[in-house]
N, C-alpha and C. Protein backbone atom coordinates (compact mmCIF):
# COMPACT_ATOMS: atom_id res chain seq x y z
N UNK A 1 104.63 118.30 192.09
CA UNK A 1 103.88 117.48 191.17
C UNK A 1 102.85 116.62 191.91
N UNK A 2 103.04 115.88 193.28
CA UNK A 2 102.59 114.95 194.03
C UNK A 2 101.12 115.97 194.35
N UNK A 3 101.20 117.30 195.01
CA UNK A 3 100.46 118.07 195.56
C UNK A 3 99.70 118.53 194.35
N UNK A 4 100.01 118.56 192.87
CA UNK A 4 99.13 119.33 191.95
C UNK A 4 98.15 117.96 191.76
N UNK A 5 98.59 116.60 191.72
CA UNK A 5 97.86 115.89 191.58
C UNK A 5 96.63 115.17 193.10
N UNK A 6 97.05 115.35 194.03
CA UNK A 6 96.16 115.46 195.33
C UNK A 6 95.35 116.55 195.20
N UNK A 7 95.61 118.03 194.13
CA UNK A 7 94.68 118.50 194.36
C UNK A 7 93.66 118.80 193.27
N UNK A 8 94.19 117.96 192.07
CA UNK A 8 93.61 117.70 191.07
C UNK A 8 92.52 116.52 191.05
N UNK A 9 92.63 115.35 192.41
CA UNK A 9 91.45 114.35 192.40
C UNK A 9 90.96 114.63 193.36
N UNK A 10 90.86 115.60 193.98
CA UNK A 10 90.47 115.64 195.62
C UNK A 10 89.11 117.41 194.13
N UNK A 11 89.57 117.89 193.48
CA UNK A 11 88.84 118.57 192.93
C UNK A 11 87.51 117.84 192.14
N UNK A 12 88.46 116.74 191.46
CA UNK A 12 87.53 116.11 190.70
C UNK A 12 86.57 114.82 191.49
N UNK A 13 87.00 114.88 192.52
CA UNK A 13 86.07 114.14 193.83
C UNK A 13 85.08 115.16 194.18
N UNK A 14 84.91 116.30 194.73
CA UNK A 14 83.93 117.07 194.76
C UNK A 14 83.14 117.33 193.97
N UNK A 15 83.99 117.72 192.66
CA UNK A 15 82.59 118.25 191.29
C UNK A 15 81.87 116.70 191.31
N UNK A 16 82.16 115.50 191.63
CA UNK A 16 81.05 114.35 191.68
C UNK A 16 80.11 114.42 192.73
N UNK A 17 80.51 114.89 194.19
CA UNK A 17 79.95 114.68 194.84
C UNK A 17 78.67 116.09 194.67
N UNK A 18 79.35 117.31 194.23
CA UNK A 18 78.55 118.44 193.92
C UNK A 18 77.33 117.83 192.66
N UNK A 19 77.90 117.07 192.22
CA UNK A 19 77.10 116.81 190.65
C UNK A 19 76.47 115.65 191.16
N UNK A 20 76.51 115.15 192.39
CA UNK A 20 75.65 114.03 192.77
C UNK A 20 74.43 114.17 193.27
N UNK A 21 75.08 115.30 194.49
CA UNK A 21 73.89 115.98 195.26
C UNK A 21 72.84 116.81 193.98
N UNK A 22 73.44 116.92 193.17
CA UNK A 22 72.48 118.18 192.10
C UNK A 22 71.53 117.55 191.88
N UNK A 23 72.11 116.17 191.41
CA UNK A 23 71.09 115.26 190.35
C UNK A 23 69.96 114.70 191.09
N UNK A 24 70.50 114.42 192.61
CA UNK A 24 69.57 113.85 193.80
C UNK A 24 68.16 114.89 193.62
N UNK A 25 68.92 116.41 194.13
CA UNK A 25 68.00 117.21 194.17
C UNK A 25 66.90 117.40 193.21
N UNK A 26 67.39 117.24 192.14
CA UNK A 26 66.17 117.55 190.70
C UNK A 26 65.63 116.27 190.44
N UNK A 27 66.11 115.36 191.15
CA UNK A 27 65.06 114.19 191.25
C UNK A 27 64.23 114.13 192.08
N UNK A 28 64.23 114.60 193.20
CA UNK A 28 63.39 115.02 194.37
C UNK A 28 62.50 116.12 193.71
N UNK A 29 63.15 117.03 193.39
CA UNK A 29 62.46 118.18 192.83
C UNK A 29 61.20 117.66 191.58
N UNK A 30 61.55 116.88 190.68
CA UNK A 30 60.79 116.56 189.37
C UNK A 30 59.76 115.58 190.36
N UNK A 31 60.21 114.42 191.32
CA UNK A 31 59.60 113.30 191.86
C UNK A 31 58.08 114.45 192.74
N UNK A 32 58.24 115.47 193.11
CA UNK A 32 57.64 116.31 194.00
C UNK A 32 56.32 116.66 193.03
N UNK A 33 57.03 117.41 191.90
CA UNK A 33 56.68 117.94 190.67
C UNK A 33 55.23 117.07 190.09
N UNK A 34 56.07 115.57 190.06
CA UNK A 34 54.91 114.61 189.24
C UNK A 34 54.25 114.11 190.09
N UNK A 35 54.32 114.38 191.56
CA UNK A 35 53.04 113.77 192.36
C UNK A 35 52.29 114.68 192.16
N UNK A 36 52.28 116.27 191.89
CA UNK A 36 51.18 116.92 191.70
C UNK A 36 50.72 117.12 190.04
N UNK A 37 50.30 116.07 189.97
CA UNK A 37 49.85 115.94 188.13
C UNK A 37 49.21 117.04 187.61
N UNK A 38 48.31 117.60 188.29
CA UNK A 38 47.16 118.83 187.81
C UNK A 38 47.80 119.42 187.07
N UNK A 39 49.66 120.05 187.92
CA UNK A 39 50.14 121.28 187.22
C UNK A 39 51.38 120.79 186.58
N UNK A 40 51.46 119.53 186.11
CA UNK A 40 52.38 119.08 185.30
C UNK A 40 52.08 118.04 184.32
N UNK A 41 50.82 117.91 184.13
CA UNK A 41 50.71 117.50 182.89
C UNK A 41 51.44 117.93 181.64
N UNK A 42 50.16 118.16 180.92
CA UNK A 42 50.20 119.29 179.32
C UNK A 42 51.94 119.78 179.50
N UNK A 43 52.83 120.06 179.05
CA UNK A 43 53.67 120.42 178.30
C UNK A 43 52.95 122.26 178.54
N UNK A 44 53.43 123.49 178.88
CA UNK A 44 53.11 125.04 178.73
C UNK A 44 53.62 125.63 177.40
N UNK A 45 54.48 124.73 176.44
CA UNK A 45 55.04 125.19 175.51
C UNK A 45 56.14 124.64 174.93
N UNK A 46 56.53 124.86 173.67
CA UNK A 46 57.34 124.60 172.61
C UNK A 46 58.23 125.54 172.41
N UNK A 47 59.60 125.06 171.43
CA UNK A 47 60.58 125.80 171.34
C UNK A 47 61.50 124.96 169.82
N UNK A 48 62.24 125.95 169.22
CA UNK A 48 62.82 125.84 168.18
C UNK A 48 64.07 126.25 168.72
N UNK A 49 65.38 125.68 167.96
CA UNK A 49 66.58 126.16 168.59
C UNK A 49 67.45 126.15 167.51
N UNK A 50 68.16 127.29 167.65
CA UNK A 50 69.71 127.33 166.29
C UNK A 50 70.70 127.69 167.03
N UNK A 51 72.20 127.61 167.17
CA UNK A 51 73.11 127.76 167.51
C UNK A 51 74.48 126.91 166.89
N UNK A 52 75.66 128.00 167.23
CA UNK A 52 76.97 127.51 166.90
C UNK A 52 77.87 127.49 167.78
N UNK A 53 79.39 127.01 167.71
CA UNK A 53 80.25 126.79 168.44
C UNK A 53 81.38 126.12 167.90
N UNK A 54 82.26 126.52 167.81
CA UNK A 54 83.80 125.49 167.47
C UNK A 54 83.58 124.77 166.20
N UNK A 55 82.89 125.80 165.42
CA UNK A 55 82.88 124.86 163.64
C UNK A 55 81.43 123.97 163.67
N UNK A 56 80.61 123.71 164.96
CA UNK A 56 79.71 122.70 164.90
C UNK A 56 78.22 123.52 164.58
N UNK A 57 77.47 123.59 163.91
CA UNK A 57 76.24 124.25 163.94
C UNK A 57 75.14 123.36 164.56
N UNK A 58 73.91 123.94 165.30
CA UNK A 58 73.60 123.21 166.30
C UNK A 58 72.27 123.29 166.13
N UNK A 59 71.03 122.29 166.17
CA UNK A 59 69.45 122.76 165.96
C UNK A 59 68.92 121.84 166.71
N UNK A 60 67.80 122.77 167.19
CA UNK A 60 67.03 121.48 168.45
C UNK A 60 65.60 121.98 168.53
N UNK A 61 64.91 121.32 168.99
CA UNK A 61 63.45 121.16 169.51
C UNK A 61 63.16 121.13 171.15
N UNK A 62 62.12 122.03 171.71
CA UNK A 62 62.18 121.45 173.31
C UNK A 62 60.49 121.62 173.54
N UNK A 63 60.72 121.09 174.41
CA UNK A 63 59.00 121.38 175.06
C UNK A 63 59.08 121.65 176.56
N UNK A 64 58.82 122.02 177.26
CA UNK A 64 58.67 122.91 178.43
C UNK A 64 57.84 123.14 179.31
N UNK A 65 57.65 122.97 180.84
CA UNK A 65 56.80 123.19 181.91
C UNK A 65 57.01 124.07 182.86
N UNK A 66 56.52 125.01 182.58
CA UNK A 66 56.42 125.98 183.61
C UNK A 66 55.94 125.70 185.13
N UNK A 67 56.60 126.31 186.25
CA UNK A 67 56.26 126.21 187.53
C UNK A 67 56.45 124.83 188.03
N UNK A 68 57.20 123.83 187.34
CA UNK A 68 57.15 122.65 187.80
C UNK A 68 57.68 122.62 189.10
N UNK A 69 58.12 123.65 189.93
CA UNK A 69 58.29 123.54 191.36
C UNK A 69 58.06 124.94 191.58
N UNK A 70 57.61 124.84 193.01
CA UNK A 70 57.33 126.58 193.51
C UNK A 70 57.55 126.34 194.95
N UNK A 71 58.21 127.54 195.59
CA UNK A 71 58.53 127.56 196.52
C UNK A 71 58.46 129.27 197.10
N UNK A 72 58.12 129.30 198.58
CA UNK A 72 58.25 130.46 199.43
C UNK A 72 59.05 131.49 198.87
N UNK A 73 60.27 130.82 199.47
CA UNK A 73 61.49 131.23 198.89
C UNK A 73 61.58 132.20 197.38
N UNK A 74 61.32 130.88 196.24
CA UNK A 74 61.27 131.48 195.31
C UNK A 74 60.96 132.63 195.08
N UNK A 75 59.46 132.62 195.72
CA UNK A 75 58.40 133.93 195.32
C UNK A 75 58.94 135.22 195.69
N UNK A 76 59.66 134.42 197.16
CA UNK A 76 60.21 136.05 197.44
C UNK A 76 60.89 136.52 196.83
N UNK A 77 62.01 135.89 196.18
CA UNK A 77 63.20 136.59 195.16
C UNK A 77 62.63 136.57 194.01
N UNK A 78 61.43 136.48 193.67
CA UNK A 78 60.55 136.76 191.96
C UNK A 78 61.68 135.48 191.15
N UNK A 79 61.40 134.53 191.95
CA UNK A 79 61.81 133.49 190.51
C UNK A 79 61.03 132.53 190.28
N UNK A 80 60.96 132.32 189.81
CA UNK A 80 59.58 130.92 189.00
C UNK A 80 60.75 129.94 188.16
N UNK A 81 60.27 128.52 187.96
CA UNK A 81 60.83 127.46 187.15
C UNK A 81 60.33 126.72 185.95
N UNK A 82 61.32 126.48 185.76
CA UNK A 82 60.72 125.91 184.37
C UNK A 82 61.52 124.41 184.35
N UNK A 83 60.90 123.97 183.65
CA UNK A 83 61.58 122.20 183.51
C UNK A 83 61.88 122.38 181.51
N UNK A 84 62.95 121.85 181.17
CA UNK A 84 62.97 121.97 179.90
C UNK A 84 63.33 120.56 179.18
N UNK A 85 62.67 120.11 178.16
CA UNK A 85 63.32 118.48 177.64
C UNK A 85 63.48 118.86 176.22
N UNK A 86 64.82 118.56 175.87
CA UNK A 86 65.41 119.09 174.53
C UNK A 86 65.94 117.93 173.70
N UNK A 87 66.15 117.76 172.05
CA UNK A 87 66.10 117.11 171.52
C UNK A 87 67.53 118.02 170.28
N UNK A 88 68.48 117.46 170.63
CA UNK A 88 69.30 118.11 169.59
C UNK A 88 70.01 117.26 168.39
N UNK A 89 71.13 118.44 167.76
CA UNK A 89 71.22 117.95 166.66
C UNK A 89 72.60 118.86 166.46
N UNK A 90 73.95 117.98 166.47
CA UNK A 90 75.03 118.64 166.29
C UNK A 90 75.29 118.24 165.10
N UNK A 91 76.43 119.68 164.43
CA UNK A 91 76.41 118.25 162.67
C UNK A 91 77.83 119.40 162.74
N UNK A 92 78.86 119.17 162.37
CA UNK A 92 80.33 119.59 162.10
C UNK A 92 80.63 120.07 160.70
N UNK A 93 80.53 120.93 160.49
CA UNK A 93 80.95 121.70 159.32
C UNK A 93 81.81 121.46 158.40
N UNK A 94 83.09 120.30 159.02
CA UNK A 94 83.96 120.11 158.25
C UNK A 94 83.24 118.81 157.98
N UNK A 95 83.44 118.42 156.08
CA UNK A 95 82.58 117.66 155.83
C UNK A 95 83.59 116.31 155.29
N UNK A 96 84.98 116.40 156.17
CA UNK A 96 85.58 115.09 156.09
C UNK A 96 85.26 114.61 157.53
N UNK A 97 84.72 114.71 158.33
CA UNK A 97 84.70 114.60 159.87
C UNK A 97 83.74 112.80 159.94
N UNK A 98 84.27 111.94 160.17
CA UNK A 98 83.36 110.47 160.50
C UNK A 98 82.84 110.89 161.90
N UNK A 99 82.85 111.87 162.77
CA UNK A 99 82.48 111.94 163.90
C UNK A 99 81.04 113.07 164.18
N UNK A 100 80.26 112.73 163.20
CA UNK A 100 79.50 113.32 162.92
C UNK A 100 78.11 113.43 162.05
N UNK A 101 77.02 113.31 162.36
CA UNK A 101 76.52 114.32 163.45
C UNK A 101 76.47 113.78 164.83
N UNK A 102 75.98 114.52 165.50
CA UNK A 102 75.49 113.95 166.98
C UNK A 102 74.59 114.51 167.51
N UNK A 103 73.55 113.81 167.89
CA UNK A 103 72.15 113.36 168.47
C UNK A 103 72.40 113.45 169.72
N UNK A 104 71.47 114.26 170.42
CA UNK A 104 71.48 114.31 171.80
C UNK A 104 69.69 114.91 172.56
N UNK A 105 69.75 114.03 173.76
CA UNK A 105 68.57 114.29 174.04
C UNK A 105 68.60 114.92 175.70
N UNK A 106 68.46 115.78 176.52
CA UNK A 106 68.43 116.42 177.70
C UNK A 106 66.87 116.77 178.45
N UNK A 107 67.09 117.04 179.71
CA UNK A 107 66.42 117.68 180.68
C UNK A 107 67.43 118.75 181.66
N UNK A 108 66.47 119.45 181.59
CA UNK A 108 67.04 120.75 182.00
C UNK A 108 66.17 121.49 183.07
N UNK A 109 66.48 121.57 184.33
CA UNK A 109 65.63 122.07 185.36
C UNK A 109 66.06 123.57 184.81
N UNK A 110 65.12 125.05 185.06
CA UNK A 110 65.45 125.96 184.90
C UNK A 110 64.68 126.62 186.47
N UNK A 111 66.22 127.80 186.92
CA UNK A 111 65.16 128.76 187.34
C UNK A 111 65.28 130.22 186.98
N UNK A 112 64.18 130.89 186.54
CA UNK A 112 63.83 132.21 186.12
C UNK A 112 63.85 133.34 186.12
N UNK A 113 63.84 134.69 186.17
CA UNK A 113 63.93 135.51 186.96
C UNK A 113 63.03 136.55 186.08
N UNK A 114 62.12 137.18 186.55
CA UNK A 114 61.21 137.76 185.18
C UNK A 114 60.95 139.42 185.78
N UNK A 115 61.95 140.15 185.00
CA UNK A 115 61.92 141.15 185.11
C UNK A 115 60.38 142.48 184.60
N UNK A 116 60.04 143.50 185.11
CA UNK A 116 59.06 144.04 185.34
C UNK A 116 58.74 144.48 183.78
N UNK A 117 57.72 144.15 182.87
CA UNK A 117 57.17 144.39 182.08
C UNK A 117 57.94 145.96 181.30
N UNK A 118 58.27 145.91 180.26
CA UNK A 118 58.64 147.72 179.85
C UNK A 118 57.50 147.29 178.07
N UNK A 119 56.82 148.14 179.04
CA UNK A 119 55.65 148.59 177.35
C UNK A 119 55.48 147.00 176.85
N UNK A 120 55.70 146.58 175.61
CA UNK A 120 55.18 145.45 175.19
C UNK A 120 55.99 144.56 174.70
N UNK A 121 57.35 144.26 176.19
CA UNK A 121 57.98 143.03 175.88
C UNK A 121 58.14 142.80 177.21
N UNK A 122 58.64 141.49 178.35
CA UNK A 122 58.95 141.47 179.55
C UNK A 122 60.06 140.59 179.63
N UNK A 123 60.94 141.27 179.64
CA UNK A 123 62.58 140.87 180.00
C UNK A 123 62.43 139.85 181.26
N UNK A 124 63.58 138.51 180.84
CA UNK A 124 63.96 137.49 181.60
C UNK A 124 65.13 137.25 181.44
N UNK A 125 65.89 136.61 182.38
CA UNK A 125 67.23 135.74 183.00
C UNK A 125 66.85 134.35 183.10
N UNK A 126 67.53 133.57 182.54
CA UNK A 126 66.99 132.20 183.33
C UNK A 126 68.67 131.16 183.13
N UNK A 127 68.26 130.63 184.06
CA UNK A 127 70.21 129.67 183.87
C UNK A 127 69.28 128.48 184.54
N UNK A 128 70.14 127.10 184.24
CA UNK A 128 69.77 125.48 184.24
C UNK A 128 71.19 124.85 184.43
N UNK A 129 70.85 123.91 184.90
CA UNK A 129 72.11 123.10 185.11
C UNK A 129 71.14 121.40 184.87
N UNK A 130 71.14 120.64 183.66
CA UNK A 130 71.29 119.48 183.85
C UNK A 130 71.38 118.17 183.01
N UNK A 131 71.04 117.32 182.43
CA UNK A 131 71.57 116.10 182.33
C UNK A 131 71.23 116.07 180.42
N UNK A 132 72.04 115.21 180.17
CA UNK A 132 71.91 114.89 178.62
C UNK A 132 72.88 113.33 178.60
N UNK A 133 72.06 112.81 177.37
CA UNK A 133 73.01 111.37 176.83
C UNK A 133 73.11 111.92 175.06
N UNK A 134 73.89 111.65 174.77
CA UNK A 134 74.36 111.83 173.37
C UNK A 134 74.64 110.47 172.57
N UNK A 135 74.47 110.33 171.36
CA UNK A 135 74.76 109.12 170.52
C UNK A 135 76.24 108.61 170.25
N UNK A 136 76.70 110.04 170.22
CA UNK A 136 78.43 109.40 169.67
C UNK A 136 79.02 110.59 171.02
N UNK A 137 80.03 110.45 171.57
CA UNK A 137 80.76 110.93 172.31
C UNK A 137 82.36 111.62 171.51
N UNK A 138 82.20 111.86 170.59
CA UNK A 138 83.09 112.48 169.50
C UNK A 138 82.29 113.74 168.70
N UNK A 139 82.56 114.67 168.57
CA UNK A 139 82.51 115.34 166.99
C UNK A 139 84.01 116.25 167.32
N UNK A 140 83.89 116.34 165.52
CA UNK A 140 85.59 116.82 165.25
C UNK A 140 86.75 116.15 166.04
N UNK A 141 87.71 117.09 166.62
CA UNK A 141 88.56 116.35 167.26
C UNK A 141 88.00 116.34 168.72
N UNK A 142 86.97 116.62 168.86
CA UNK A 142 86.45 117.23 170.82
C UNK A 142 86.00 115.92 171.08
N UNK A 143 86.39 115.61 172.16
CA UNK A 143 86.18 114.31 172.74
C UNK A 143 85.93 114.08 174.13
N UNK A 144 84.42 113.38 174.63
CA UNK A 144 84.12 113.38 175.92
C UNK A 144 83.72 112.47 176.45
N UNK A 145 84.67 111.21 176.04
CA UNK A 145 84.70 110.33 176.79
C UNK A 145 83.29 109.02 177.32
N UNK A 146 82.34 110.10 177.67
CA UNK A 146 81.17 108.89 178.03
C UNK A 146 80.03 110.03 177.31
N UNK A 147 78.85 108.69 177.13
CA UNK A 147 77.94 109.59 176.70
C UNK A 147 76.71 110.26 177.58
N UNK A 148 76.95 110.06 178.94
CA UNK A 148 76.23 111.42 179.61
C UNK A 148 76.32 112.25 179.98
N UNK A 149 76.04 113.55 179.89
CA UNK A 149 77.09 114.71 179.89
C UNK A 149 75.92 115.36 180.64
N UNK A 150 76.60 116.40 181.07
CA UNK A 150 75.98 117.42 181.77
C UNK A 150 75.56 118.95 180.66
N UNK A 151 74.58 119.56 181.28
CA UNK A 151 74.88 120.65 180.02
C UNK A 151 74.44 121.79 180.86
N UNK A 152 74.95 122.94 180.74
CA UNK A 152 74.63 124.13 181.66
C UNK A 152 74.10 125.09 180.55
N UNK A 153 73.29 125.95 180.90
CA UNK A 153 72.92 126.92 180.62
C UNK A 153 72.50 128.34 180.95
N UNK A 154 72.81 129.35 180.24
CA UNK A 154 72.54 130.56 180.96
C UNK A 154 71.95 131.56 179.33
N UNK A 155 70.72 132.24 179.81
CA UNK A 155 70.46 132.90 178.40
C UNK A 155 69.37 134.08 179.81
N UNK A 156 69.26 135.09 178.34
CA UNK A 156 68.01 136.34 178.60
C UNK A 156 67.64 136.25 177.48
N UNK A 157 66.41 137.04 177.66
CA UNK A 157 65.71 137.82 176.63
C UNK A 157 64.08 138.04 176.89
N UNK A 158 63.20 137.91 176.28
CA UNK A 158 62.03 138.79 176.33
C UNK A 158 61.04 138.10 176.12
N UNK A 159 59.62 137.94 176.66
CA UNK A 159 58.30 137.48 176.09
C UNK A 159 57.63 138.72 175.47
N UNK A 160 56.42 138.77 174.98
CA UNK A 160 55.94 139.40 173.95
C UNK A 160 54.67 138.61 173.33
N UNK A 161 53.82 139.88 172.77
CA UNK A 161 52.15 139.30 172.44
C UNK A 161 51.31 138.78 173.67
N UNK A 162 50.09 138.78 172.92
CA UNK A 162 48.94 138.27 173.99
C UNK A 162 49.58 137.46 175.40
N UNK A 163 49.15 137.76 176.12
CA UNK A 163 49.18 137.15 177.51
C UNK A 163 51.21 136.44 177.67
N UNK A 164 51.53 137.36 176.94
CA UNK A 164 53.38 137.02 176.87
C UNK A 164 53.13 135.14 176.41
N UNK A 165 52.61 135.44 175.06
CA UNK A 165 52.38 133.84 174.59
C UNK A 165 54.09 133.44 173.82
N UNK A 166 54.76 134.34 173.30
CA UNK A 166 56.07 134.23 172.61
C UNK A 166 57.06 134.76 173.65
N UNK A 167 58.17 133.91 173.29
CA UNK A 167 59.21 134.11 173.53
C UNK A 167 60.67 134.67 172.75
N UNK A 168 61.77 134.89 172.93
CA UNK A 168 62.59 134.84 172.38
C UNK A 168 64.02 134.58 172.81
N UNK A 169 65.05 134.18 173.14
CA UNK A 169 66.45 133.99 174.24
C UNK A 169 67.48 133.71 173.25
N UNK A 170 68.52 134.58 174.08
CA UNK A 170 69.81 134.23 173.69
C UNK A 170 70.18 133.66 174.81
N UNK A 171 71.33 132.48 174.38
CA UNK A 171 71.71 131.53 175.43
C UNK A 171 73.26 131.07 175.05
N UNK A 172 73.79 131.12 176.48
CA UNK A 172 75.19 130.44 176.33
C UNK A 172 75.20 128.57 176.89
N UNK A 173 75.17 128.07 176.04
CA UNK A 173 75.10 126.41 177.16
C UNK A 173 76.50 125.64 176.75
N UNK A 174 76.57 125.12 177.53
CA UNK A 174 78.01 123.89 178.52
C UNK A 174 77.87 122.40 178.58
N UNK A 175 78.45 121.72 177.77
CA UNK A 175 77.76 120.31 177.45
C UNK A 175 79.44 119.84 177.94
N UNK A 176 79.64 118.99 179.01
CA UNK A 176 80.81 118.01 179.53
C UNK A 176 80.72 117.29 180.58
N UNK A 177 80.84 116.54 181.26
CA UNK A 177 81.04 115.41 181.70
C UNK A 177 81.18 115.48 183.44
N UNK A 178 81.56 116.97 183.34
CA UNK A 178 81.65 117.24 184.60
C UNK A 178 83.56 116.70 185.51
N UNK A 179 83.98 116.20 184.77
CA UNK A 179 85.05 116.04 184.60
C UNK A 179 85.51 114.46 185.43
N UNK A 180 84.25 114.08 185.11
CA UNK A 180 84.06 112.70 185.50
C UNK A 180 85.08 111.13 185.15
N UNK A 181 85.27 111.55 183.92
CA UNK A 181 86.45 110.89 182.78
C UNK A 181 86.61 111.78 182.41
N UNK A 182 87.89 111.50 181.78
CA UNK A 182 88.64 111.69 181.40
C UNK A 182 88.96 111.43 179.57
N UNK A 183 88.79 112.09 178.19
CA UNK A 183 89.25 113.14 177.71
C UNK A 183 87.43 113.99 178.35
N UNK A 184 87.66 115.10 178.17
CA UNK A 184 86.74 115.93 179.19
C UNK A 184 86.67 117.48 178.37
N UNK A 185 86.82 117.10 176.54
CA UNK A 185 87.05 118.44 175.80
C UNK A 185 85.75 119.13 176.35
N UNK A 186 84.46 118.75 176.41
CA UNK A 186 83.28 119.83 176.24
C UNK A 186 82.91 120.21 174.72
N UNK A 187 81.84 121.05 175.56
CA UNK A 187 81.09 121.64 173.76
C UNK A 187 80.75 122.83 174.22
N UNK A 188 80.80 124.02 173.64
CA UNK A 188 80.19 125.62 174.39
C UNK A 188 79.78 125.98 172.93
N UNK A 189 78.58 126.58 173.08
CA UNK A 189 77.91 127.59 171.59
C UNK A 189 76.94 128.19 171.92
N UNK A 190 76.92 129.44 171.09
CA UNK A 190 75.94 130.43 171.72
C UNK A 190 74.64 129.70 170.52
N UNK A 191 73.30 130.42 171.55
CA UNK A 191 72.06 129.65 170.68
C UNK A 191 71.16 130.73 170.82
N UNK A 192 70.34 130.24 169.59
CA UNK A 192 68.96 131.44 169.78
C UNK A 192 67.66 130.56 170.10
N UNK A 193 66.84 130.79 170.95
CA UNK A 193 65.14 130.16 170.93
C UNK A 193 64.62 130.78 170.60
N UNK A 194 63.91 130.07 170.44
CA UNK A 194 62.12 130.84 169.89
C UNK A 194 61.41 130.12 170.34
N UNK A 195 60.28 130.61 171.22
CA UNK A 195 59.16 129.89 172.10
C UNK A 195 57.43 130.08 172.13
N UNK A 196 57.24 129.18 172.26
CA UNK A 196 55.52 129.53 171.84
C UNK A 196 54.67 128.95 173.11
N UNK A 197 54.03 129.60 173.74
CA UNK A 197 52.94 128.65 174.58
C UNK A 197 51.89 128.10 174.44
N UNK A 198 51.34 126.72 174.19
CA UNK A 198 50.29 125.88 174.04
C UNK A 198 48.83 126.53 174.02
């Protein structure tokens, strides 16, 4: 029992220190980003969002910057980034629930992976790992304790039309705490985008 719990805070000591260094990094990364204003102004695009999960139905808004970091590296493995700032909207299905809706607002570093054009759509990968605050730290019985949460993401799917101006993604994303406190339920739901460029 002594040893499951030494290795239960000695776990949850790392995912902080892992989730410390992350946050450092994409602050460095964004801080890098906004000294070069030219290519981070304007917003590259908009986005609509629907998704579900555990009884909760889910709708959001984002706006989006492409290339907000580039690197050697990157280029060589064909990945490009994206910065994403999202605006959601959880609401619980069961309509005795006081824990509900919930409002949440994120940034989301993304990086990309943009597979070779087939005829007239061009297949992508893209996964994110990062930060959100939420209004209520409850819906239904799921409970997470504080209201800044982490949120992960992983989706594909395809651009399409003029100069690949639309988008489209299916996405799996991860909204918890990182296991920071303690109750530490999470939120998981699959989502659809739809994306447009400026």
């Amino acid at each position: 029992m002594r040893t499951r719990n030494i290795i239960k805070s000695a776990k949850s000591a790392s995912l902080r220190v892992c989730a410390s260094l992350f946050l450092a990094s994409m602050v460095a990364l964004t801080t890098a980003s906004v000294a070069r204003a030219e290519s981070f102004s304007a917003p590259t695009g908009i986005a609509v969002l629907g998704g579900y999960g555990s009884n909760v139905d889910v709708a959001g808004a984002e706006v989006y910057w492409d290339n907000f970091y580039s690197s050697t590296w990157l280029k060589d493995h064909g990945l490009v980034t994206r910065l994403v700032a999202e605006v959601g909207y959880w609401h619980s299905r069961d309509d005795k629930n006081e824990h509900s809706p919930v409002v949440n607002i994120g940034v989301t570093p993304q990086v990309r992976w943009l597979a070779p054009q087939q005829g007239a759509i061009h297949p992508f990968l893209e996964a994110g790992i990062g930060v959100r605050l939420l209004s209520h730290t409850q819906i239904d019985e799921r409970r997470m304790a504080i209201a800044a949460q982490f949120g992960e993401r992983l989706g594909a799917g395809f651009s399409f039309g003029p100069q690949d101006r639309y988008e489209t993604a299916l996405f799996l994303q991860h909204v918890s705490n990182g296991r920071i406190k303690q109750p530490n339920n999470g939120f998981t739901y699959l989502g659809l985008a739809l994306r447009m460029k400026l």
